[in-house]
N, C-alpha and C. Protein backbone atom coordinates (compact mmCIF):
# COMPACT_ATOMS: atom_id res chain seq x y z
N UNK A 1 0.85 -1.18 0.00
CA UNK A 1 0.00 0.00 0.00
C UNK A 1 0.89 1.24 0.00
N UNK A 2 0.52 1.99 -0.55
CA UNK A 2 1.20 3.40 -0.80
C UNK A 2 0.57 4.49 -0.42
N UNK A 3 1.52 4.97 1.04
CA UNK A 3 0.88 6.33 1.79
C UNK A 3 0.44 7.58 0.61
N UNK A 4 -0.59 8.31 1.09
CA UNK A 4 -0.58 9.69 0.36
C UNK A 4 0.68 10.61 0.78
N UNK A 5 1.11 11.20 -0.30
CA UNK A 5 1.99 12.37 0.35
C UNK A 5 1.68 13.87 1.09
N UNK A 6 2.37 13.71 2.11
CA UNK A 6 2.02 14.97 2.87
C UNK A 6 1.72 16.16 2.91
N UNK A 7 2.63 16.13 1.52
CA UNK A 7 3.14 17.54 0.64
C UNK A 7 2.60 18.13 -0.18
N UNK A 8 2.02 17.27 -0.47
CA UNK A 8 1.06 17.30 -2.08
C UNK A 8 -0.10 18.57 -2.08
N UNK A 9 -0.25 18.54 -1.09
CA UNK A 9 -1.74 19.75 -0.71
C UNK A 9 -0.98 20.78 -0.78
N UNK A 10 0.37 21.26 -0.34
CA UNK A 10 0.81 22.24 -0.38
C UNK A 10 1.40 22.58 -1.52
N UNK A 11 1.38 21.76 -2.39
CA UNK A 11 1.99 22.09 -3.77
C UNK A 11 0.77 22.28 -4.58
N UNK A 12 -0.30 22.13 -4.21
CA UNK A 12 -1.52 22.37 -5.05
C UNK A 12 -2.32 23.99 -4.17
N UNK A 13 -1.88 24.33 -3.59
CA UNK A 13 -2.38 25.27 -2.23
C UNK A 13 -2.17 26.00 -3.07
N UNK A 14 -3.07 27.35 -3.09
CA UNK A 14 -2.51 28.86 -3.94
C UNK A 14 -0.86 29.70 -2.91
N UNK A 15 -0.52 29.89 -3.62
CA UNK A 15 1.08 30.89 -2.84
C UNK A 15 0.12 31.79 -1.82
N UNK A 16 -0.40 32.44 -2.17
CA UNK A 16 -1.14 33.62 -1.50
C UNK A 16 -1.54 32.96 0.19
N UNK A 17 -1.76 31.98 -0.26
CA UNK A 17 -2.08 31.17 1.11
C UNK A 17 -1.23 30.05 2.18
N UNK A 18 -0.29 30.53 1.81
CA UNK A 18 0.81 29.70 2.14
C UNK A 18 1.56 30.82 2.60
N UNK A 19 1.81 32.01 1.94
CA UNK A 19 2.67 32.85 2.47
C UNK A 19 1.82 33.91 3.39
N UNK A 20 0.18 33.87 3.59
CA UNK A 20 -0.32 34.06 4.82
C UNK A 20 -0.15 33.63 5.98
N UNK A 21 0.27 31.67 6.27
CA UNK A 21 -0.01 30.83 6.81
C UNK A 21 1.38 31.57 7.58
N UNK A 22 2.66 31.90 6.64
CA UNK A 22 3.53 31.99 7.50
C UNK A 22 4.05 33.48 8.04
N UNK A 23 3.12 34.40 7.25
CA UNK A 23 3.09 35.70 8.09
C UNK A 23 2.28 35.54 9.22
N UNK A 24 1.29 34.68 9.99
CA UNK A 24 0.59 34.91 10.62
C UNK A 24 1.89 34.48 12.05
N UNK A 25 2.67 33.06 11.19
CA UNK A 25 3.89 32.61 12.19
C UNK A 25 4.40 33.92 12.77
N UNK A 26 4.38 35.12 12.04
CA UNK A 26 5.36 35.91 12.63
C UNK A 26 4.41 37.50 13.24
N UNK A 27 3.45 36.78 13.73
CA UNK A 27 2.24 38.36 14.22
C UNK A 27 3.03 38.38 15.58
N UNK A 28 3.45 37.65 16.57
CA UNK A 28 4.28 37.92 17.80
C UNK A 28 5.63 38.51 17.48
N UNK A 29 6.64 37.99 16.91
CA UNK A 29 7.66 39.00 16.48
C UNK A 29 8.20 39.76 15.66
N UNK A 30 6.49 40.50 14.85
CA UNK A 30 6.54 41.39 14.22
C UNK A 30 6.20 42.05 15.43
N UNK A 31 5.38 42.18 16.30
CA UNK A 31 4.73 43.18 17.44
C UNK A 31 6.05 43.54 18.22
N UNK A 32 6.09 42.29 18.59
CA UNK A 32 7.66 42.33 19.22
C UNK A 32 8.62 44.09 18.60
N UNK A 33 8.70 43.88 17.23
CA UNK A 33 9.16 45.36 16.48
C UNK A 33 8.27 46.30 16.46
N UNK A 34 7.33 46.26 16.94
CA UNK A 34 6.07 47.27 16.87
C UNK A 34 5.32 47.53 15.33
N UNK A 35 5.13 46.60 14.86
CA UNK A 35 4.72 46.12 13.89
C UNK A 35 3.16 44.96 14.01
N UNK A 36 1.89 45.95 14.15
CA UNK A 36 1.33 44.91 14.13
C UNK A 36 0.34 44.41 12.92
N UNK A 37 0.13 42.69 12.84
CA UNK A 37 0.12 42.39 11.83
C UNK A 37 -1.48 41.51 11.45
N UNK A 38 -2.72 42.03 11.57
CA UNK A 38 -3.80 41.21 11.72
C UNK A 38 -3.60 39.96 10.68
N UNK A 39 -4.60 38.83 10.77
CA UNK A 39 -4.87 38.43 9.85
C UNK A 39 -5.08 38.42 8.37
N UNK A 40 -5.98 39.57 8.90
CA UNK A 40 -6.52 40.20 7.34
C UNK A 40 -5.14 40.85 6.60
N UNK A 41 -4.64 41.48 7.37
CA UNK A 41 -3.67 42.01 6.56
C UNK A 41 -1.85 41.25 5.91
N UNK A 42 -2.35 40.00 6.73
CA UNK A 42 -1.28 38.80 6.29
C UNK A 42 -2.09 38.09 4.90
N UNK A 43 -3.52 38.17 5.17
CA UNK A 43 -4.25 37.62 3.63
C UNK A 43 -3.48 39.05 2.73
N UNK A 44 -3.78 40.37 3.10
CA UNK A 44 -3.60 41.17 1.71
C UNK A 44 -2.39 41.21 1.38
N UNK A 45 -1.67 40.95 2.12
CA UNK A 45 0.27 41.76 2.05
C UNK A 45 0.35 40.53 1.21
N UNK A 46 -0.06 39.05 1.58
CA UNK A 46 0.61 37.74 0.57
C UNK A 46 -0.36 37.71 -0.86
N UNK A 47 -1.69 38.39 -0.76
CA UNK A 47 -2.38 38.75 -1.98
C UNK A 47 -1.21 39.33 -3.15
N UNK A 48 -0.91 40.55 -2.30
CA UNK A 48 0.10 41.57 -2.87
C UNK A 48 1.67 40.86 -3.49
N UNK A 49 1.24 40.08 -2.44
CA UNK A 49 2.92 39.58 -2.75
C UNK A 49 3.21 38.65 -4.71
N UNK A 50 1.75 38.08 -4.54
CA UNK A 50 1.71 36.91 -5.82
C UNK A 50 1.31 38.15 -7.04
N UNK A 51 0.02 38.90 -6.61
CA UNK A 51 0.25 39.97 -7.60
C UNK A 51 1.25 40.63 -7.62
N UNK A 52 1.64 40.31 -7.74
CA UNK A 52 3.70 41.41 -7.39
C UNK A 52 3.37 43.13 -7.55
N UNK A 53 2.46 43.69 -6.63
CA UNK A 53 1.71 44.92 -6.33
C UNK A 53 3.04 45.77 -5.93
N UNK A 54 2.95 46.93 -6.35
CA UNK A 54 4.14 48.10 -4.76
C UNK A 54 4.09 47.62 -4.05
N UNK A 55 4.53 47.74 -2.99
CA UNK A 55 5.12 47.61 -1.66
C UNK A 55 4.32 48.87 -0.86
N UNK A 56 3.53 48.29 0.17
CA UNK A 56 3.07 49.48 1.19
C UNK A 56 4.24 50.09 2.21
N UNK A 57 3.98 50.81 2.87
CA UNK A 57 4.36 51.46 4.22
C UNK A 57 4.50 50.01 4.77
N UNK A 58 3.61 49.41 5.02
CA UNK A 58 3.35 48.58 6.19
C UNK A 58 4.16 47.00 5.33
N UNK A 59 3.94 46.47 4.37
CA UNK A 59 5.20 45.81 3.83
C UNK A 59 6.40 46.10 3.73
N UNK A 60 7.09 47.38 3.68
CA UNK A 60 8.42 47.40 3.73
C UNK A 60 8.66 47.41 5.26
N UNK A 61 7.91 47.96 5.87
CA UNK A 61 8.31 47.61 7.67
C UNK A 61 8.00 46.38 7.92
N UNK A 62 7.53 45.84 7.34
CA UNK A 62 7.29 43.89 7.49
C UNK A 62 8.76 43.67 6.58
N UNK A 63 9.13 43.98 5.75
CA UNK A 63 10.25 43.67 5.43
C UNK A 63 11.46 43.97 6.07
N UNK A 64 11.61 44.58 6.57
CA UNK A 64 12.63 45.01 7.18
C UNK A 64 12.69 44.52 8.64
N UNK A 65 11.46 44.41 9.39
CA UNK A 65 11.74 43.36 10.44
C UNK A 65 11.77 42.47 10.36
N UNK A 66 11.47 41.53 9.33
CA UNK A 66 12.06 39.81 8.70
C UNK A 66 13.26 40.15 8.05
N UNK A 67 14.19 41.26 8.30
CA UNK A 67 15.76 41.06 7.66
C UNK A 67 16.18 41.11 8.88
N UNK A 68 15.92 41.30 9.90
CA UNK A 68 16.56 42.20 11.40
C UNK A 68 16.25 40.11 11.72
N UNK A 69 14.90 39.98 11.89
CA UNK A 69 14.90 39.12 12.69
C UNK A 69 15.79 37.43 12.37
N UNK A 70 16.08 37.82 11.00
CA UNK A 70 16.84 36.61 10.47
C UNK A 70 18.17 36.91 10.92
N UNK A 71 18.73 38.15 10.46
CA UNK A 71 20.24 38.46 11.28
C UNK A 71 20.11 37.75 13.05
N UNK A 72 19.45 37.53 13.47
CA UNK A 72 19.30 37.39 14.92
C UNK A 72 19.30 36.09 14.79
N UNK A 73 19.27 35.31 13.97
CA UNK A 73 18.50 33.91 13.83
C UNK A 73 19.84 33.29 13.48
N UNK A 74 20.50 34.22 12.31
CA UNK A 74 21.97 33.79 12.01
C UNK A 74 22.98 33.83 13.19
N UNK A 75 22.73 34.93 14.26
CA UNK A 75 23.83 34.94 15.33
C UNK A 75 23.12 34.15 16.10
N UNK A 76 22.04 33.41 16.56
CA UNK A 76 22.25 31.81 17.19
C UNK A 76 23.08 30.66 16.92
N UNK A 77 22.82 30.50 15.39
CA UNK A 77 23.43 30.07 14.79
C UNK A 77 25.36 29.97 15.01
N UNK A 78 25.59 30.96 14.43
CA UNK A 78 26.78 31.65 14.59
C UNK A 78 27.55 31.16 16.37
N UNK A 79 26.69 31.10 16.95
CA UNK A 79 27.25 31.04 18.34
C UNK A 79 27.88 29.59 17.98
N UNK A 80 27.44 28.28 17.66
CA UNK A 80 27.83 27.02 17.32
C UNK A 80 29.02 26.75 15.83
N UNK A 81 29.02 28.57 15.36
CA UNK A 81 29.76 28.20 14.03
C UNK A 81 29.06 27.70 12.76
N UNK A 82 28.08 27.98 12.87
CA UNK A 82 26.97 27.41 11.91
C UNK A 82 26.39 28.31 10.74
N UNK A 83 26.70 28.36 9.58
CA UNK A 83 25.42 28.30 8.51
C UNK A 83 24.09 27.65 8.69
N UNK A 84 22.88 28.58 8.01
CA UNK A 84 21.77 27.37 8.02
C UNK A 84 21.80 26.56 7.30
N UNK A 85 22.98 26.21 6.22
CA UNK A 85 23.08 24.73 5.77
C UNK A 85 24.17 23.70 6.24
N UNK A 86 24.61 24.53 6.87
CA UNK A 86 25.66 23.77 8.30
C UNK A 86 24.71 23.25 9.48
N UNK A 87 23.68 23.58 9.64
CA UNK A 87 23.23 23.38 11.01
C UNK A 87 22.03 22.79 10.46
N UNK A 88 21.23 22.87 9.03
CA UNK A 88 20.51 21.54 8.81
C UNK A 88 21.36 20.50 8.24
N UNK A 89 22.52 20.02 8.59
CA UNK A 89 23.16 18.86 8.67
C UNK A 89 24.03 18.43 9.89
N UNK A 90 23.65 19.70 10.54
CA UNK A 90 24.62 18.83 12.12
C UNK A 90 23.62 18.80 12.91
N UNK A 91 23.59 17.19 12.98
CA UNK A 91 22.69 16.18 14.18
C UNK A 91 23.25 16.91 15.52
N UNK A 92 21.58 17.04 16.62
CA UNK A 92 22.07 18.40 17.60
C UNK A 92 23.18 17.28 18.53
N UNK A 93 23.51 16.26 18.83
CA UNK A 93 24.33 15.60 19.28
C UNK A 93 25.83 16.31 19.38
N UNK A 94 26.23 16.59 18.12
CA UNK A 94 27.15 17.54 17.31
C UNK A 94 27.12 18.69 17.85
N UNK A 95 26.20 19.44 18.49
CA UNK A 95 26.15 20.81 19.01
C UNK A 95 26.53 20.64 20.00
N UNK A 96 27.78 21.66 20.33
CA UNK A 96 28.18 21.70 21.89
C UNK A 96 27.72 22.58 22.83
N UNK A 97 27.96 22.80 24.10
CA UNK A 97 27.20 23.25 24.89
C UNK A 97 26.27 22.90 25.96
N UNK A 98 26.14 21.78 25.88
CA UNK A 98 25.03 21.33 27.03
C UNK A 98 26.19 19.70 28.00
N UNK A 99 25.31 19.70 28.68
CA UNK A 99 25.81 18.53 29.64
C UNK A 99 24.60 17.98 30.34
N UNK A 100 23.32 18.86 30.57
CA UNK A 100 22.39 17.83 31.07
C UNK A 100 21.42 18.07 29.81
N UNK A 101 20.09 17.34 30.49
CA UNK A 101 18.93 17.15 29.31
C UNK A 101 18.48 17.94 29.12
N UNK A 102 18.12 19.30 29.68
CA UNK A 102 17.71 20.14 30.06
C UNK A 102 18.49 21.26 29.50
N UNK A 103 19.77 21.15 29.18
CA UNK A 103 20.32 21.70 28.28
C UNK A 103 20.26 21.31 27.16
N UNK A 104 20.63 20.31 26.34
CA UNK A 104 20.04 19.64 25.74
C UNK A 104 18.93 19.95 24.73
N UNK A 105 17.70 20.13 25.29
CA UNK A 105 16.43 20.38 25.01
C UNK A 105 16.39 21.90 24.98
N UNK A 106 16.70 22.69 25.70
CA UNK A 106 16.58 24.24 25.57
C UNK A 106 17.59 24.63 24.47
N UNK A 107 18.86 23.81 24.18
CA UNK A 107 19.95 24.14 22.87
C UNK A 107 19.13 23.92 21.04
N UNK A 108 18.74 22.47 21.34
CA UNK A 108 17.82 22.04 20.03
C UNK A 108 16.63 23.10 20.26
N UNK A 109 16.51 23.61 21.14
CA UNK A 109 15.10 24.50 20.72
C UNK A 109 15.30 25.79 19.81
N UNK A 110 16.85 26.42 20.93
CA UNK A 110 17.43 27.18 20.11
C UNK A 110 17.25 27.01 18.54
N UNK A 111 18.17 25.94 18.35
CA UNK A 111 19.17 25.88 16.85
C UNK A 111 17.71 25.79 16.08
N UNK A 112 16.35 24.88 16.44
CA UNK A 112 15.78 24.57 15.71
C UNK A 112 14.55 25.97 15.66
N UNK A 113 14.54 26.57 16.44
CA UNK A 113 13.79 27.83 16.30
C UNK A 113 14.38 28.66 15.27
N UNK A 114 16.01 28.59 15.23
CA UNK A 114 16.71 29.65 14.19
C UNK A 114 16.71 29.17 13.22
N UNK A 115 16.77 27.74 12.69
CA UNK A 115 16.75 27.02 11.41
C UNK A 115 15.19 27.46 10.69
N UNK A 116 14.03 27.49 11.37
CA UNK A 116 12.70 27.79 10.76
C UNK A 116 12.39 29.15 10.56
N UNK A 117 13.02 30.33 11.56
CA UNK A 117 12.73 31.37 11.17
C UNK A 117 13.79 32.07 9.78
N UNK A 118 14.42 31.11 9.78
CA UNK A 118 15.88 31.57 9.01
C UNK A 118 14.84 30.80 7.30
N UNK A 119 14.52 29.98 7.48
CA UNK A 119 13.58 29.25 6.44
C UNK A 119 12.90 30.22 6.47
N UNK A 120 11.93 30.40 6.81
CA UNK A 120 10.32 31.01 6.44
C UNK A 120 10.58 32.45 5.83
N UNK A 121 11.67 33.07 7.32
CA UNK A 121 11.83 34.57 6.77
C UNK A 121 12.44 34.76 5.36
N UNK A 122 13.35 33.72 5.01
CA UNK A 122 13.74 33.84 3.59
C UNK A 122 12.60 33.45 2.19
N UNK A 123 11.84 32.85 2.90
CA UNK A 123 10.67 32.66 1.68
C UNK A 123 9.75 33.55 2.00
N UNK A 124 10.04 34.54 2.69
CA UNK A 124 8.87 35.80 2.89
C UNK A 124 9.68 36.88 2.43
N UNK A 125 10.73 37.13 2.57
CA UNK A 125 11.93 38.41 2.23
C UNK A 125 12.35 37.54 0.83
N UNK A 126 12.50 36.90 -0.03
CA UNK A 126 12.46 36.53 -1.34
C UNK A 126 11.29 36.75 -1.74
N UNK A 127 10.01 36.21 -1.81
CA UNK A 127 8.84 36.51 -2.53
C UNK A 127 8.35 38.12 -2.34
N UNK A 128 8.80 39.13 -1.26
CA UNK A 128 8.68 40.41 -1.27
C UNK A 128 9.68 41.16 -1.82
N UNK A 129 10.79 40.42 -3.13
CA UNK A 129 11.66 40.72 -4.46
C UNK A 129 13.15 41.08 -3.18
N UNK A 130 13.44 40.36 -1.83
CA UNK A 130 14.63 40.43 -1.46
C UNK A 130 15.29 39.23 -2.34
N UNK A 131 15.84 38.83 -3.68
CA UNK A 131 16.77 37.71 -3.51
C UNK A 131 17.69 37.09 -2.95
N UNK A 132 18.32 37.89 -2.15
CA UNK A 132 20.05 37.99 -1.62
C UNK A 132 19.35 36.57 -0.98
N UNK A 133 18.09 36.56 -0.24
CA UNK A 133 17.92 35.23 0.65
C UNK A 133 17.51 34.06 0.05
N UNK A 134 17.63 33.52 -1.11
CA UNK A 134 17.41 32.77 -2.04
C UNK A 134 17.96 31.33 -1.95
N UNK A 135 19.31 32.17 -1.00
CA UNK A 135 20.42 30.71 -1.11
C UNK A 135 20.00 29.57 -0.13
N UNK A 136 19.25 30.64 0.99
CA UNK A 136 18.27 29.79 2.20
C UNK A 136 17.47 28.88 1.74
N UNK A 137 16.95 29.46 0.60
CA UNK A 137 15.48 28.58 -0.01
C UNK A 137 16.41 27.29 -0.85
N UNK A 138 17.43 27.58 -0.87
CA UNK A 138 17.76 26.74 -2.04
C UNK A 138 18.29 25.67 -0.98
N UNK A 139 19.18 26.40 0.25
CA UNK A 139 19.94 25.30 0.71
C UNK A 139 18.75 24.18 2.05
N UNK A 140 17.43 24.33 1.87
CA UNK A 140 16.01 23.68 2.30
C UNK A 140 16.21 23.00 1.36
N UNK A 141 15.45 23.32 -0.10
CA UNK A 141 14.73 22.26 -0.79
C UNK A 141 16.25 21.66 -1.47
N UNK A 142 17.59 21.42 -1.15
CA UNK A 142 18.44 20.66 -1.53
C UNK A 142 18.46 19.56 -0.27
N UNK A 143 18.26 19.96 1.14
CA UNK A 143 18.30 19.45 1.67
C UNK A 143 17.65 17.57 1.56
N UNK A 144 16.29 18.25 0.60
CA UNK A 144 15.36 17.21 -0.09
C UNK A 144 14.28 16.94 1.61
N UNK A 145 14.43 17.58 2.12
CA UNK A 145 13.15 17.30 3.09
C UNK A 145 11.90 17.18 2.82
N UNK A 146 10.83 16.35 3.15
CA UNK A 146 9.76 16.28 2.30
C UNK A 146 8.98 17.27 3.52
N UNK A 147 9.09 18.48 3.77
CA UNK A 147 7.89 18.88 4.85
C UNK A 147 7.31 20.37 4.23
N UNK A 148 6.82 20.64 4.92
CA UNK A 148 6.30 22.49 4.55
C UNK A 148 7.45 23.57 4.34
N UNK A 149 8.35 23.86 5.01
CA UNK A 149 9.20 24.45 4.63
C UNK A 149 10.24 24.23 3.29
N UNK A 150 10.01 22.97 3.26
CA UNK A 150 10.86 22.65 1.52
C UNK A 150 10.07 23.29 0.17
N UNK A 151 8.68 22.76 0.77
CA UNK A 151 7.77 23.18 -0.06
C UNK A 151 7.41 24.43 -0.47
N UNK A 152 7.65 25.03 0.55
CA UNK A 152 7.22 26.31 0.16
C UNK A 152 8.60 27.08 0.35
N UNK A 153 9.24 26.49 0.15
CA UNK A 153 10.88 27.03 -0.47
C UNK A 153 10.87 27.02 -2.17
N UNK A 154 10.81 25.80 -2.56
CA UNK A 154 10.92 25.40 -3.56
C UNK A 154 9.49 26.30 -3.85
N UNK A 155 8.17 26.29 -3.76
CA UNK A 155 7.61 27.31 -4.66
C UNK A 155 7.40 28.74 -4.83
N UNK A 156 8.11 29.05 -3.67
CA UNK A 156 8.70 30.81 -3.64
C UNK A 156 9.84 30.75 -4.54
N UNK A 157 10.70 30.08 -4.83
CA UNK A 157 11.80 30.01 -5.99
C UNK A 157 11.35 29.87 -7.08
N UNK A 158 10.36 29.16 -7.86
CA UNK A 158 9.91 28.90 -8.53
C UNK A 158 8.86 29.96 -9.08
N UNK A 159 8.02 30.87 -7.94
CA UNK A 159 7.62 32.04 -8.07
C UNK A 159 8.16 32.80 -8.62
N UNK A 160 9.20 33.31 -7.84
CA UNK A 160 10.43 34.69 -8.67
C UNK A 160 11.33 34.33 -9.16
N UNK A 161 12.00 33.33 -9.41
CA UNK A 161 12.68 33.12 -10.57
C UNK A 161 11.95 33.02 -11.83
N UNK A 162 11.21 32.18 -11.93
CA UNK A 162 10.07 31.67 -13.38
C UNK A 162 10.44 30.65 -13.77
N UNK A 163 11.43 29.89 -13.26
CA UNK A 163 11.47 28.50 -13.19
C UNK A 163 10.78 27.47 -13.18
N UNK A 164 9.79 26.81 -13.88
CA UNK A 164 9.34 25.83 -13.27
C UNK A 164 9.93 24.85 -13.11
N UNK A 165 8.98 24.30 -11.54
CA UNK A 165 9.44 23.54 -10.44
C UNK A 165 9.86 21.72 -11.40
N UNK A 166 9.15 21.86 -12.49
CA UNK A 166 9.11 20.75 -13.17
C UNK A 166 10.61 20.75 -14.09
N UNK A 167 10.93 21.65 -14.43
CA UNK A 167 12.23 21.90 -15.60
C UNK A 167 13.07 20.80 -14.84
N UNK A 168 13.83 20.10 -16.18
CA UNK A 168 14.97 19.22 -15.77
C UNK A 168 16.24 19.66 -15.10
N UNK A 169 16.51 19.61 -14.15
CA UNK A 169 17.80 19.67 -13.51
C UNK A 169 17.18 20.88 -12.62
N UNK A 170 16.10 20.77 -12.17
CA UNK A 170 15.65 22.36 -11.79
C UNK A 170 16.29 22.94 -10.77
N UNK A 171 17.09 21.92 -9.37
CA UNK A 171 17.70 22.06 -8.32
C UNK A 171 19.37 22.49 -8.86
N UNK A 172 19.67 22.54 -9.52
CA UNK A 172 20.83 22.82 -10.40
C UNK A 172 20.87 24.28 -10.99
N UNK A 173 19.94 24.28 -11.85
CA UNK A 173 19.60 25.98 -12.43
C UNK A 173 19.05 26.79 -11.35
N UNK A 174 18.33 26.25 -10.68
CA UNK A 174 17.92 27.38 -9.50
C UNK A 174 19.15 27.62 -8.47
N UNK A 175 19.94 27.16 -7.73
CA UNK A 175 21.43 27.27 -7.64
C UNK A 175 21.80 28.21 -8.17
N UNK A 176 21.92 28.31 -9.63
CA UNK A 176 22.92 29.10 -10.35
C UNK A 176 21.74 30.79 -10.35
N UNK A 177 20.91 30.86 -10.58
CA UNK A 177 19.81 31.46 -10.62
C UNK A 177 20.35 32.35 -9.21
N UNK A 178 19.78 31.64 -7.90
CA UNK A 178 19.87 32.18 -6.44
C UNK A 178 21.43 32.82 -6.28
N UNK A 179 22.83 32.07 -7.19
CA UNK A 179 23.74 32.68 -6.47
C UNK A 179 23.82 33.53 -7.43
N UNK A 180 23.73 34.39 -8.16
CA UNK A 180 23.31 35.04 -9.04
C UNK A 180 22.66 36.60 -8.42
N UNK A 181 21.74 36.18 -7.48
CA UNK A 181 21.29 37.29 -7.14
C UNK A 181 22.02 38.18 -6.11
C-alpha cells in the first residue's frame, strides 16, 4: 500500500495562502518590532505579494523586520559556528554546549527555532523581491526534506525566478539562478 503524500496539498495550495499561513507565524515578532500584523492584513500583504503589487508602508516595515529578525536567527546560529546549511546537517548531538537534558532540550530548541525562522523569513523576504535570501530557499529544498518548509521554499523560488518547479535539472539551475542574485 502506498501512503498519500504529505506535501502534495501544499503544492496544489494557492502561494497567497501559504505565504499568509507563515506571516501569521510571525504576528508575535513582528509586534515584538512594533509592527502589528492582523490576519486580514497577512491575507492582503501575501495577496500583494503573488500579484507582485508596490510595496506598502506597512510591507516594507514587514520587510525590514524579517531582515533584522533573520540576522538574529543567524547569530544563534553563529554562536555554534553554523550556517543554516551547516546546522541543517549537524545532528544536535554535534552541538556543543550542554551537559544535562535540560540543556540539551533548551539548545535544540534554540538551533531549531533559528533554522525555521531563518527558512520562512527567507521565503517571505524573497517573494517580497529580497533575492540575496534565495540561497536559504535553495539550501532547504536541496536538503530534499519532504515537509512544509521545503515546499514552500521550492515554490517561492519557482515564483520569482520563473522556473518551473518541473524543468529538468531544476535544483541545479535554481542554484545558479539564487547565487546570481
Amino acid at each position: 500500500m502506498t501512503l498519500p503524500d504529505p506535501t502534495a496539498a501544499y503544492f496544489r495550495a494557492p502561494l497567497a495562502e501559504l505565504l499568509a499561513i507563515l506571516l501569521r507565524q510571525y504576528r508575535r515578532p513582528l509586534r515584538s518590532r512594533e509592527i502589528e500584523l492582523t490576519d486580514a492584513d497577512g491575507v492582503t500583504l501575501a495577496e500583494m505579494i503573488v500579484a507582485r503589487a508596490p510595496l506598502t508602508d506597512q510591507a516594507r516595515a514587514v520587510r525590514d523586520a524579517l531582515a533584522a529578525l533573520i540576522a538574529e536567527s543567524e547569530a544563534v546560529l553563529a554562536r555554534w559556528d553554523l550556517t543554516l546549511a551547516q546546522a541543517l546537517d549537524t545532528p544536535m548531538d554535534q552541538i556543543p554546549g550542554w551537559e544535562t537534558t535540560a540543556d540539551f532540550l533548551e539548545i535544540a530548541n534554540e538551533k531549531a527555532n533559528a533554522e525555521l525562522r531563518i527558512s520562512t523569513g527567507a521565503a517571505l523576504l524573497t517573494a517580497l523581491g529580497q533575492t540575496r535570501y534565495a540561497t536559504y530557499l535553495v539550501d532547504v529544498v536541496a536538503r530534499g526534506v519532504d515537509d512544509l518548509d521545503a515546499v514552500i521554499a521550492q515554490r517561492v523560488l519557482t515564483f520569482v525566478s520563473g522556473l518551473p518547479a518541473d524543468e529538468a535539472d531544476w535544483l541545479s539551475k535554481i542554484r545558479v539562478w539564487a547565487a546570481a542574485q
